[in-house]
N, C-alpha and C. Protein backbone atom coordinates (compact mmCIF):
# COMPACT_ATOMS: atom_id res chain seq x y z
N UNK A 1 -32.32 -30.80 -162.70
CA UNK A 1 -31.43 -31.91 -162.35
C UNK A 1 -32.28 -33.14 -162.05
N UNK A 2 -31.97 -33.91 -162.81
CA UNK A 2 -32.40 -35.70 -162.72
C UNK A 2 -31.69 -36.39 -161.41
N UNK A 3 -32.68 -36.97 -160.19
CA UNK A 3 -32.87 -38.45 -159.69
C UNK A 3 -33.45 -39.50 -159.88
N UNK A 4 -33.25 -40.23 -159.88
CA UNK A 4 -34.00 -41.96 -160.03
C UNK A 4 -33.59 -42.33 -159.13
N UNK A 5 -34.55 -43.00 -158.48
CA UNK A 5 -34.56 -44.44 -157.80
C UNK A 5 -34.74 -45.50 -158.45
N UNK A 6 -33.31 -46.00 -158.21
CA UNK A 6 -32.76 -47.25 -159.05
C UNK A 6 -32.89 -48.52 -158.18
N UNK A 7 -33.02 -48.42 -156.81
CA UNK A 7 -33.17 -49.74 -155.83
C UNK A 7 -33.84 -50.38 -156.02
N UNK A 8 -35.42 -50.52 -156.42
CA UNK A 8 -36.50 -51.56 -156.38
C UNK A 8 -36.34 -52.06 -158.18
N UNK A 9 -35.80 -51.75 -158.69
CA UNK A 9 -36.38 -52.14 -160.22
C UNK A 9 -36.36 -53.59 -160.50
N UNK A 10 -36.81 -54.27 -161.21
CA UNK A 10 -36.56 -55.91 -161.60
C UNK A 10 -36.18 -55.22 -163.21
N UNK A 11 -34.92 -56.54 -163.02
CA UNK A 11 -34.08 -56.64 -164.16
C UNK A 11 -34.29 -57.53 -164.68
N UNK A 12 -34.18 -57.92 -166.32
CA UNK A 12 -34.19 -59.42 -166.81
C UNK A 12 -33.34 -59.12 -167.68
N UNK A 13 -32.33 -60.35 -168.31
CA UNK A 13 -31.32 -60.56 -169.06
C UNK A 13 -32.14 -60.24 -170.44
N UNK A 14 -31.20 -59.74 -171.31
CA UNK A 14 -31.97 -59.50 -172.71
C UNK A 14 -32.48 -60.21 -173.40
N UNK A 15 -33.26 -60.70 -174.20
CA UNK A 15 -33.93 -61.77 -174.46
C UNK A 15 -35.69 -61.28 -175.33
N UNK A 16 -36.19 -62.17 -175.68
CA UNK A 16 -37.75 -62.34 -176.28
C UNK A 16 -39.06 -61.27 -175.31
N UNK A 17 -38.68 -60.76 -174.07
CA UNK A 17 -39.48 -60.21 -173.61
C UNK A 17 -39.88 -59.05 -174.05
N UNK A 18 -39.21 -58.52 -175.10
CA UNK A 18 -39.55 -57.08 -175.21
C UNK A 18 -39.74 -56.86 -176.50
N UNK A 19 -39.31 -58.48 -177.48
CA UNK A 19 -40.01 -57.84 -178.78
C UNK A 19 -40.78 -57.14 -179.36
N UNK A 20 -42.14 -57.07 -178.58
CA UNK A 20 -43.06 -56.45 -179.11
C UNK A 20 -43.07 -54.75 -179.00
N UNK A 21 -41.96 -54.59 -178.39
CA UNK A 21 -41.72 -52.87 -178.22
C UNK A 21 -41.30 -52.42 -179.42
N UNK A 22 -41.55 -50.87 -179.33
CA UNK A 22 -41.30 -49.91 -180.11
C UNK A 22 -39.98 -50.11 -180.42
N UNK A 23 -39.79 -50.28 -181.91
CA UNK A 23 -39.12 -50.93 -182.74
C UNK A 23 -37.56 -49.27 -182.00
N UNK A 24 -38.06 -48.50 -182.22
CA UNK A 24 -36.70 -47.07 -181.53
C UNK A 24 -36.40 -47.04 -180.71
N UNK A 25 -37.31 -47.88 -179.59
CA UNK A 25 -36.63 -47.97 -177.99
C UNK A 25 -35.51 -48.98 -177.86
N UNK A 26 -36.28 -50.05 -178.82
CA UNK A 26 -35.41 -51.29 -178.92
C UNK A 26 -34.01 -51.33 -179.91
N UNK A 27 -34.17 -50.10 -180.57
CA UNK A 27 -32.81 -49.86 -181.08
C UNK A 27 -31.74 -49.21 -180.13
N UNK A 28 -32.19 -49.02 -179.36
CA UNK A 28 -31.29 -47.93 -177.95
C UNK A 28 -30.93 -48.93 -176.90
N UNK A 29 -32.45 -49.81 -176.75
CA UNK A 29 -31.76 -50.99 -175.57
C UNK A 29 -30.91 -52.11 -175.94
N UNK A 30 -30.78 -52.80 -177.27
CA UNK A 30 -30.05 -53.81 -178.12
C UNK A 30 -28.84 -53.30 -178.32
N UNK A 31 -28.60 -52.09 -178.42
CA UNK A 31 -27.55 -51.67 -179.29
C UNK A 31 -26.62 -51.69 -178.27
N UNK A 32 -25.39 -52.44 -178.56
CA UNK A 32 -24.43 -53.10 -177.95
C UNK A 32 -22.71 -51.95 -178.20
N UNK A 33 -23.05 -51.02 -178.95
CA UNK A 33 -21.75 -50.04 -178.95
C UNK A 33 -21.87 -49.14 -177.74
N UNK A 34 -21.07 -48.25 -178.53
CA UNK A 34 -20.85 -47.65 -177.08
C UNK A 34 -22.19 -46.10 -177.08
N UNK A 35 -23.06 -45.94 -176.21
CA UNK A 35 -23.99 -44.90 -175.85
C UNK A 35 -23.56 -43.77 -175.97
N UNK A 36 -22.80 -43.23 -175.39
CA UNK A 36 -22.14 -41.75 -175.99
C UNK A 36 -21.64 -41.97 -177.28
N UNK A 37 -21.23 -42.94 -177.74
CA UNK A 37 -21.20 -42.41 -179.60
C UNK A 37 -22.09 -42.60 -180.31
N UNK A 38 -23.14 -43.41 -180.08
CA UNK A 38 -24.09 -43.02 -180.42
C UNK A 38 -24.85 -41.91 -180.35
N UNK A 39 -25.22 -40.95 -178.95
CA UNK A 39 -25.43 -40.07 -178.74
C UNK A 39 -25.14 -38.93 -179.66
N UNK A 40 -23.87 -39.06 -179.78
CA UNK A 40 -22.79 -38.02 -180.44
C UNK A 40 -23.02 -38.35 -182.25
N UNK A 41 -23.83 -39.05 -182.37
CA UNK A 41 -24.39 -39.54 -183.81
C UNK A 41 -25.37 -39.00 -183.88
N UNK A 42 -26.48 -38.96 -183.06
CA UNK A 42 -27.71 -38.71 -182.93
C UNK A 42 -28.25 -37.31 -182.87
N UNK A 43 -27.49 -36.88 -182.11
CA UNK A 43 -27.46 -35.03 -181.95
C UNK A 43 -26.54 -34.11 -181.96
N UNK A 44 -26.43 -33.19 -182.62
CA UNK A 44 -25.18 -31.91 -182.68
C UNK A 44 -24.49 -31.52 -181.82
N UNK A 45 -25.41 -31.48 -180.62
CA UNK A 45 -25.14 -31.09 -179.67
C UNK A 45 -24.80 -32.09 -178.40
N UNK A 46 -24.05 -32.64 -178.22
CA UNK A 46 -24.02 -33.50 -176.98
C UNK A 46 -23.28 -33.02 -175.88
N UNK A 47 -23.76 -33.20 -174.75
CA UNK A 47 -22.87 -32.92 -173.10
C UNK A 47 -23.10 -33.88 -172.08
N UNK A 48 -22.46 -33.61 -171.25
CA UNK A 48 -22.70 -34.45 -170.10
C UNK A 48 -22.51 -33.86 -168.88
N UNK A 49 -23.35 -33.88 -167.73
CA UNK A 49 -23.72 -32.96 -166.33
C UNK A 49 -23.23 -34.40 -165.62
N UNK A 50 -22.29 -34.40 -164.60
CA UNK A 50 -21.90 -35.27 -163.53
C UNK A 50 -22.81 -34.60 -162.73
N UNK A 51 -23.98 -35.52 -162.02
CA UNK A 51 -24.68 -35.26 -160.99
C UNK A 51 -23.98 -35.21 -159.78
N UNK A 52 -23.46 -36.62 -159.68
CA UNK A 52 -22.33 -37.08 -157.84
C UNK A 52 -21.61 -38.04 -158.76
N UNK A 53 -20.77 -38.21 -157.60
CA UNK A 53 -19.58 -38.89 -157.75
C UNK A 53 -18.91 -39.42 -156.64
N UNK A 54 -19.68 -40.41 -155.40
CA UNK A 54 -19.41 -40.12 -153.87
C UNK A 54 -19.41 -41.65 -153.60
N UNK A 55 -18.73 -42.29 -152.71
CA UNK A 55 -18.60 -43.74 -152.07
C UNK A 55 -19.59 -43.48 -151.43
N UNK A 56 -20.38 -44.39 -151.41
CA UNK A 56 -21.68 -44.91 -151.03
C UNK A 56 -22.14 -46.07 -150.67
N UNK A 57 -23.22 -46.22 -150.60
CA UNK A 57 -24.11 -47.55 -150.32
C UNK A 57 -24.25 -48.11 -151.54
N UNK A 58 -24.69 -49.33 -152.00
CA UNK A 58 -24.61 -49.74 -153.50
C UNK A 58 -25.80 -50.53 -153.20
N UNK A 59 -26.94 -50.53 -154.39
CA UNK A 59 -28.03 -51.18 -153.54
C UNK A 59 -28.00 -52.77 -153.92
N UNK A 60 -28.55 -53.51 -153.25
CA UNK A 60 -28.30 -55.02 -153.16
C UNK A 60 -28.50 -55.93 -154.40
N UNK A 61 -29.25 -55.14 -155.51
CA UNK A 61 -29.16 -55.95 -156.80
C UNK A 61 -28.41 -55.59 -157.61
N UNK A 62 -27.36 -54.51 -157.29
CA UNK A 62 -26.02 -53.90 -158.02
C UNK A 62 -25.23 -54.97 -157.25
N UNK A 63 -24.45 -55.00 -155.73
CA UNK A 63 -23.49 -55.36 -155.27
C UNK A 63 -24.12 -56.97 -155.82
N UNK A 64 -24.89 -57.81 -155.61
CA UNK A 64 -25.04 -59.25 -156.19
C UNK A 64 -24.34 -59.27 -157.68
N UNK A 65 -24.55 -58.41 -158.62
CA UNK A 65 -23.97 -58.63 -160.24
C UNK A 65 -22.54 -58.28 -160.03
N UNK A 66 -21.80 -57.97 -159.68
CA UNK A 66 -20.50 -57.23 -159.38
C UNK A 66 -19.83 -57.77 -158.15
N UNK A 67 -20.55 -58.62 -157.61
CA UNK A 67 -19.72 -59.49 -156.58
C UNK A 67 -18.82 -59.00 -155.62
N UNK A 68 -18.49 -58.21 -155.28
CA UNK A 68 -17.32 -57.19 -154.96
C UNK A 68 -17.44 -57.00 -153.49
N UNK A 69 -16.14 -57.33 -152.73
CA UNK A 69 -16.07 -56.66 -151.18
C UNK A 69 -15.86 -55.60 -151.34
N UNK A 70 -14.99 -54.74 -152.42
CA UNK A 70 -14.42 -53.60 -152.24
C UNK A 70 -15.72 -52.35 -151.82
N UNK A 71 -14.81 -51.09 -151.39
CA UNK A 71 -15.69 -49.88 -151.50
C UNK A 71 -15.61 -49.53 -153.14
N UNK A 72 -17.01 -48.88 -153.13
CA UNK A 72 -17.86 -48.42 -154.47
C UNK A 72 -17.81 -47.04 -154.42
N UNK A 73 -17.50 -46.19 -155.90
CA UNK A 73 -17.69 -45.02 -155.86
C UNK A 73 -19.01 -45.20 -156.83
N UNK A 74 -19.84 -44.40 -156.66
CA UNK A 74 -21.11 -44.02 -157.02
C UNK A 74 -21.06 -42.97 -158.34
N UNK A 75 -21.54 -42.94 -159.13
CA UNK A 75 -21.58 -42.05 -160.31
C UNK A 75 -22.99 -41.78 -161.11
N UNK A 76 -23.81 -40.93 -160.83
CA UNK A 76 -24.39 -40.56 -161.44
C UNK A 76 -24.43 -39.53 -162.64
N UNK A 77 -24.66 -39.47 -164.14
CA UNK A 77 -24.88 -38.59 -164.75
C UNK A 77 -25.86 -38.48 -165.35
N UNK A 78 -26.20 -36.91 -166.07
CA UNK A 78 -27.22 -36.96 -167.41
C UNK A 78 -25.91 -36.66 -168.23
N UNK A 79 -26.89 -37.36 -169.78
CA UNK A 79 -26.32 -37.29 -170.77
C UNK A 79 -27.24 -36.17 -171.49
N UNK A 80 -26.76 -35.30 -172.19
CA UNK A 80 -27.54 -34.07 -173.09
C UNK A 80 -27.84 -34.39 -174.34
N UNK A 81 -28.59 -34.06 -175.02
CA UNK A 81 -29.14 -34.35 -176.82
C UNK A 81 -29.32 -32.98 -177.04
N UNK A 82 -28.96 -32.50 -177.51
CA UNK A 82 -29.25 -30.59 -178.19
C UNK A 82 -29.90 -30.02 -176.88
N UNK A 83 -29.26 -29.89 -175.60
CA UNK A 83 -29.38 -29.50 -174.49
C UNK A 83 -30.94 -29.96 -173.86
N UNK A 84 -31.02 -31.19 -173.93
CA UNK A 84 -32.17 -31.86 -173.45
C UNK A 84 -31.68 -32.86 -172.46
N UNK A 85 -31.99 -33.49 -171.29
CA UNK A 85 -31.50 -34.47 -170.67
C UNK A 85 -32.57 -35.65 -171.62
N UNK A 86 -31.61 -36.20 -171.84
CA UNK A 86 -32.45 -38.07 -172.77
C UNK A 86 -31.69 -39.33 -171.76
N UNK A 87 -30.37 -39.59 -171.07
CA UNK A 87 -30.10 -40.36 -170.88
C UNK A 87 -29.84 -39.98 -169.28
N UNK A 88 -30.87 -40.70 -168.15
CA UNK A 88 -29.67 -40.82 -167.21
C UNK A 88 -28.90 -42.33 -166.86
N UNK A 89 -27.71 -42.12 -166.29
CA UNK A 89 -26.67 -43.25 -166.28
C UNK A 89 -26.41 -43.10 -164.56
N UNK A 90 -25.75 -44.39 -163.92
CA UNK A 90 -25.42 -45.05 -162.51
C UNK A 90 -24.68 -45.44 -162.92
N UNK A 91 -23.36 -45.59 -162.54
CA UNK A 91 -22.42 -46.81 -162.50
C UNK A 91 -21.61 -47.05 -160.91
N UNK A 92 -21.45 -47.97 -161.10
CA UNK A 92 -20.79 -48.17 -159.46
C UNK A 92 -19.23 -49.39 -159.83
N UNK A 93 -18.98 -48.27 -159.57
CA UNK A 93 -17.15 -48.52 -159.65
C UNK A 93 -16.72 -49.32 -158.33
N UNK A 94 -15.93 -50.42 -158.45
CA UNK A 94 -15.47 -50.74 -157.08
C UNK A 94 -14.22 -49.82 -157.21
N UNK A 95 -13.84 -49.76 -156.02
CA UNK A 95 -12.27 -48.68 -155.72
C UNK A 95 -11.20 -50.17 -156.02
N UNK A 96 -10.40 -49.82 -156.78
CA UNK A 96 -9.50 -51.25 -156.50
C UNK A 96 -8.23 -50.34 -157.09
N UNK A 97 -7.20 -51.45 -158.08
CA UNK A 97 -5.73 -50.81 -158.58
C UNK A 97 -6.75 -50.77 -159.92
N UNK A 98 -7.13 -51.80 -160.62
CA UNK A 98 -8.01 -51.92 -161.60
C UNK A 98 -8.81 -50.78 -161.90
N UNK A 99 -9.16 -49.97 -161.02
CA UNK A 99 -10.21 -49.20 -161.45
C UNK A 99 -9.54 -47.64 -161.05
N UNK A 100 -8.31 -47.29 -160.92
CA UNK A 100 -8.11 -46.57 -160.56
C UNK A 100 -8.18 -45.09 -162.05
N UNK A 101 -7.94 -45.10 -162.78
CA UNK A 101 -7.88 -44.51 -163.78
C UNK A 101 -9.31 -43.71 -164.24
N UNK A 102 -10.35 -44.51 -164.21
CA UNK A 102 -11.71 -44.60 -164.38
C UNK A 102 -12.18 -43.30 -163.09
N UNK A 103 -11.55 -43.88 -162.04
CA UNK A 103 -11.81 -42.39 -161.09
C UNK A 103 -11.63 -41.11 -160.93
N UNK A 104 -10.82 -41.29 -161.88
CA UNK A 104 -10.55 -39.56 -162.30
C UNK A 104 -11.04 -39.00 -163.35
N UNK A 105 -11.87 -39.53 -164.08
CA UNK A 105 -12.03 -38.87 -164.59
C UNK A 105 -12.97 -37.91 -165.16
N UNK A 106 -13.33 -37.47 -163.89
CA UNK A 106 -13.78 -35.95 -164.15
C UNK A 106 -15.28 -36.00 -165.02
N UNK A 107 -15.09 -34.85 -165.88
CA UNK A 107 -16.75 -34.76 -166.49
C UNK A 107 -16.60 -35.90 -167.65
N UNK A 108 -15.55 -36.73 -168.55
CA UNK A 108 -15.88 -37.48 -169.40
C UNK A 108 -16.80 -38.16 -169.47
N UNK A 109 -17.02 -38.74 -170.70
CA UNK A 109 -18.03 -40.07 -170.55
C UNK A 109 -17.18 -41.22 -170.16
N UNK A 110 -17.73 -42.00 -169.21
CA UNK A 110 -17.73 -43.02 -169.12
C UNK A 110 -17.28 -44.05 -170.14
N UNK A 111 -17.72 -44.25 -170.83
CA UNK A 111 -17.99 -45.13 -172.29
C UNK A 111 -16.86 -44.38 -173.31
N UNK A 112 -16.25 -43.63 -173.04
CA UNK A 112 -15.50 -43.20 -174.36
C UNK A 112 -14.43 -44.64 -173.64
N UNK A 113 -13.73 -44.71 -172.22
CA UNK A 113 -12.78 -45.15 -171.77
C UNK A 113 -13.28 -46.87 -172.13
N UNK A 114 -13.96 -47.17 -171.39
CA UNK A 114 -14.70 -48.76 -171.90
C UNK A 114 -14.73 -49.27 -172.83
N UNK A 115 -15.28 -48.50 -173.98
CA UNK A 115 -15.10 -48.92 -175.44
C UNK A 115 -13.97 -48.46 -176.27
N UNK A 116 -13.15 -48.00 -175.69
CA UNK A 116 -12.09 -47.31 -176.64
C UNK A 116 -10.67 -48.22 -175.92
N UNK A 117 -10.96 -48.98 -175.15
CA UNK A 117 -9.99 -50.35 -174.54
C UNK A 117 -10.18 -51.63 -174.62
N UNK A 118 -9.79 -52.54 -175.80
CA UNK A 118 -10.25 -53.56 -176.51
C UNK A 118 -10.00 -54.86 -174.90
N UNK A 119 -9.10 -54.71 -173.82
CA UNK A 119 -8.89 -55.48 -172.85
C UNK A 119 -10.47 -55.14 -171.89
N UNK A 120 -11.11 -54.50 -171.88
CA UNK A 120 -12.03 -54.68 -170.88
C UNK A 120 -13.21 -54.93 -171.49
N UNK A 121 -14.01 -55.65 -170.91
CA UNK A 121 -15.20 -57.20 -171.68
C UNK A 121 -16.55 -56.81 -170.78
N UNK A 122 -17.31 -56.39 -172.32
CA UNK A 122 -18.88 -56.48 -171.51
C UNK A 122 -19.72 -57.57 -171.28
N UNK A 123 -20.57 -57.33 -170.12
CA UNK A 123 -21.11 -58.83 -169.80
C UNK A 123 -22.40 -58.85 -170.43
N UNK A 124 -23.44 -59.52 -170.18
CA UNK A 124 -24.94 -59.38 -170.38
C UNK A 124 -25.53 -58.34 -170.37
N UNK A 125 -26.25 -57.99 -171.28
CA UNK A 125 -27.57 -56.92 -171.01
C UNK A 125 -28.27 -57.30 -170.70
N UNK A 126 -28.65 -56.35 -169.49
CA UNK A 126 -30.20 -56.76 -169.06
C UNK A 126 -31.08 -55.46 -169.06
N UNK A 127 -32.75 -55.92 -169.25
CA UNK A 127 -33.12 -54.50 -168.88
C UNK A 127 -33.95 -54.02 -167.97
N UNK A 128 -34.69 -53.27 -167.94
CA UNK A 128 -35.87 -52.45 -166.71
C UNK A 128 -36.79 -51.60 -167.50
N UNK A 129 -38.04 -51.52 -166.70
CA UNK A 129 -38.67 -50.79 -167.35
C UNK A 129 -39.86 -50.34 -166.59
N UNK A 130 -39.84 -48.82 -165.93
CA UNK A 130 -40.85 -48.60 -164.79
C UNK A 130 -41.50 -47.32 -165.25
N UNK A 131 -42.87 -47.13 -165.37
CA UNK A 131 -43.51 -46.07 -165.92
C UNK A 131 -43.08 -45.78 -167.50
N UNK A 132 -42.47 -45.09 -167.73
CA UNK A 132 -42.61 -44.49 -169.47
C UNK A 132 -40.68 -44.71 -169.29
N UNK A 133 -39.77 -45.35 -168.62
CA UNK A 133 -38.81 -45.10 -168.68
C UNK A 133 -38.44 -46.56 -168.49
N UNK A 134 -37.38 -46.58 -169.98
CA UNK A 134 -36.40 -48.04 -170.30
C UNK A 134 -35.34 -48.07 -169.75
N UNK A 135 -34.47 -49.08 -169.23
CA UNK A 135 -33.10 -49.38 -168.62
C UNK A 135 -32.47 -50.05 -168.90
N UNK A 136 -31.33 -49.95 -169.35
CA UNK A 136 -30.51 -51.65 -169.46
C UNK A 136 -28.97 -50.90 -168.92
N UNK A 137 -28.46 -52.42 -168.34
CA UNK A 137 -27.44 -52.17 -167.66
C UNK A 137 -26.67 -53.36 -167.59
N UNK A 138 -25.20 -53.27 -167.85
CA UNK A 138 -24.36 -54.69 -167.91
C UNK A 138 -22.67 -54.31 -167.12
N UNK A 139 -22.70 -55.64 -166.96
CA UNK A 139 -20.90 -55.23 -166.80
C UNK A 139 -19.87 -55.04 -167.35
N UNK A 140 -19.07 -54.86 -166.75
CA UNK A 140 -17.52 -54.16 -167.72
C UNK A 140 -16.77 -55.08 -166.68
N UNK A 141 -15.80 -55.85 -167.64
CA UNK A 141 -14.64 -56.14 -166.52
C UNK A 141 -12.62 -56.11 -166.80
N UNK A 142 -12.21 -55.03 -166.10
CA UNK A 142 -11.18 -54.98 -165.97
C UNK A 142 -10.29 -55.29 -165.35
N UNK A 143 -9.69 -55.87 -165.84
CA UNK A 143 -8.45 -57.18 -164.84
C UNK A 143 -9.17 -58.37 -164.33
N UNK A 144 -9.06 -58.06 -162.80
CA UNK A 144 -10.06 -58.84 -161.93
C UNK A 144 -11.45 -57.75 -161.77
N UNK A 145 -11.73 -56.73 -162.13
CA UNK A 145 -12.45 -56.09 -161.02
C UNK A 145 -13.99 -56.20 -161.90
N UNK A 146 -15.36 -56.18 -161.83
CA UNK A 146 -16.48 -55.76 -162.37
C UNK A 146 -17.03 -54.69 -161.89
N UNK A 147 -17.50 -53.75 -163.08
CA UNK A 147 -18.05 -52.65 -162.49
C UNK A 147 -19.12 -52.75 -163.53
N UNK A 148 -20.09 -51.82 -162.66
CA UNK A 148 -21.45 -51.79 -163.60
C UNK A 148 -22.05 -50.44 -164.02
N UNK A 149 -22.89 -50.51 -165.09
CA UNK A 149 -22.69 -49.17 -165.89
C UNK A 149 -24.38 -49.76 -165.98
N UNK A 150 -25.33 -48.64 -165.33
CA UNK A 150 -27.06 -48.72 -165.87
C UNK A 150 -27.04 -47.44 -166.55
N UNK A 151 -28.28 -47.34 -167.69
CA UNK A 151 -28.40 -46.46 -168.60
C UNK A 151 -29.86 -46.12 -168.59
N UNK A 152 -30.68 -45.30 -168.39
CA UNK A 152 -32.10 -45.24 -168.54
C UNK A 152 -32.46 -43.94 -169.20
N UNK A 153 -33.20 -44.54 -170.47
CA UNK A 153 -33.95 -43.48 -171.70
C UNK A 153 -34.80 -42.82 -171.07
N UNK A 154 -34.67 -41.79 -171.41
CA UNK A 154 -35.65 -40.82 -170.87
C UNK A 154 -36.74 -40.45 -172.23
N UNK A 155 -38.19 -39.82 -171.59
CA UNK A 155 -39.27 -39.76 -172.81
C UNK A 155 -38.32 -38.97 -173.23
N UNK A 156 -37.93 -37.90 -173.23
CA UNK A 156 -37.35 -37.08 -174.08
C UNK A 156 -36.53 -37.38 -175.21
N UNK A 157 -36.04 -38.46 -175.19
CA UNK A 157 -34.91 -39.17 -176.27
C UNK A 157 -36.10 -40.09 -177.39
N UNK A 158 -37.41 -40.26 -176.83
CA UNK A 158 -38.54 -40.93 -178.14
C UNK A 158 -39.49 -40.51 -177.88
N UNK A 159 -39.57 -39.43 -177.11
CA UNK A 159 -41.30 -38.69 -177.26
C UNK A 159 -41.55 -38.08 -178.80
C-alpha cells in the first residue's frame, strides 16, 4: 500500500519547463483526457484500491487553489496497470449539495464521473516533480463548488 506526502511539493502551471523531459512522461502529464481511460487503454488489466476516504485537514497549497470554507473529504487511491500500482491520486472534495454524488461513490474512478459530464470544467494543469516521481493536478468545477484531483506517476508506469 502507497503513501505520499503531498504537503511540501512546489507546483507550476503547465508550460515550457519541462520540455526537455522524457518525451512518455510528458505524454501522461499533457494529456488532458481523462487518466483512467487512458489507463484502461494502456493495460488489460486495470483496478483501483481506495486507500481512505476521510474529512480531514487539506494542506494549505490544496485549500488556496479551491478556495473553499467548506469541510473536505480526502480521497486517496492507487490506480493498477496489470496488477502493478503506476498511478497514485489525492483529491479533496469540498462536502457541499454540488458535490454530493461524487461522495458515494465507492471504489469507482473518479474520472469516469468528471469526464463523462460535459457541465463540469477543468481548470489548469499544473505539475510536481520530487525524486523519480511526476505530478500534475488541476481543478474540476461543479456548479459553484472546486474540487481538486492530483495524479502522481509512479516509476512503475515508465521504468
Amino acid at each position: 500500500m502507497l503513501r505520499m506526502n503531498t504537503e511540501n511539493l512546489i507546483w507550476e502551471n503547465l508550460g515550457d519547463e519541462i520540455k526537455g523531459s522524457d518525451p512518455f512522461i510528458l505524454s501522461w502529464l499533457t494529456d488532458n483526457s481523462s487518466l483512467t481511460k487512458k489507463l484502461k487503454q494502456t493495460f488489460t488489466d486495470f483496478s483501483l484500491n481506495v486507500l481512505s476516504q476521510t474529512q480531514g485537514k487539506v494542506h494549505d497549497n490544496e485549500i488556496e487553489l479551491i478556495n473553499t470554507q467548506a469541510d473536505c473529504v480526502i480521497r486517496e487511491v492507487e490506480l493498477f496497470g496489470n496488477q502493478q500500482a503506476v498511478v497514485f491520486a489525492r483529491s479533496i472534495i469540498p462536502i457541499t449539495n454540488d458535490t454530493q454524488d461524487l461522495l458515494a461513490i465507492g471504489s469507482k474512478p473518479l474520472g469516469e464521473i468528471l469526464f463523462n459530464n460535459p457541465k463540469i470544467v477543468r481548470g489548469q494543469l499544473q505539475i510536481t516533480h520530487a525524486d523519480n516521481i511526476w505530478g500534475r493536478r488541476s481543478t474540476f468545477t461543479i456548479g459553484k463548488t472546486q474540487l481538486l484531483v492530483s495524479e502522481f506517476f509512479l516509476e512503475s508506469l515508465y521504468a
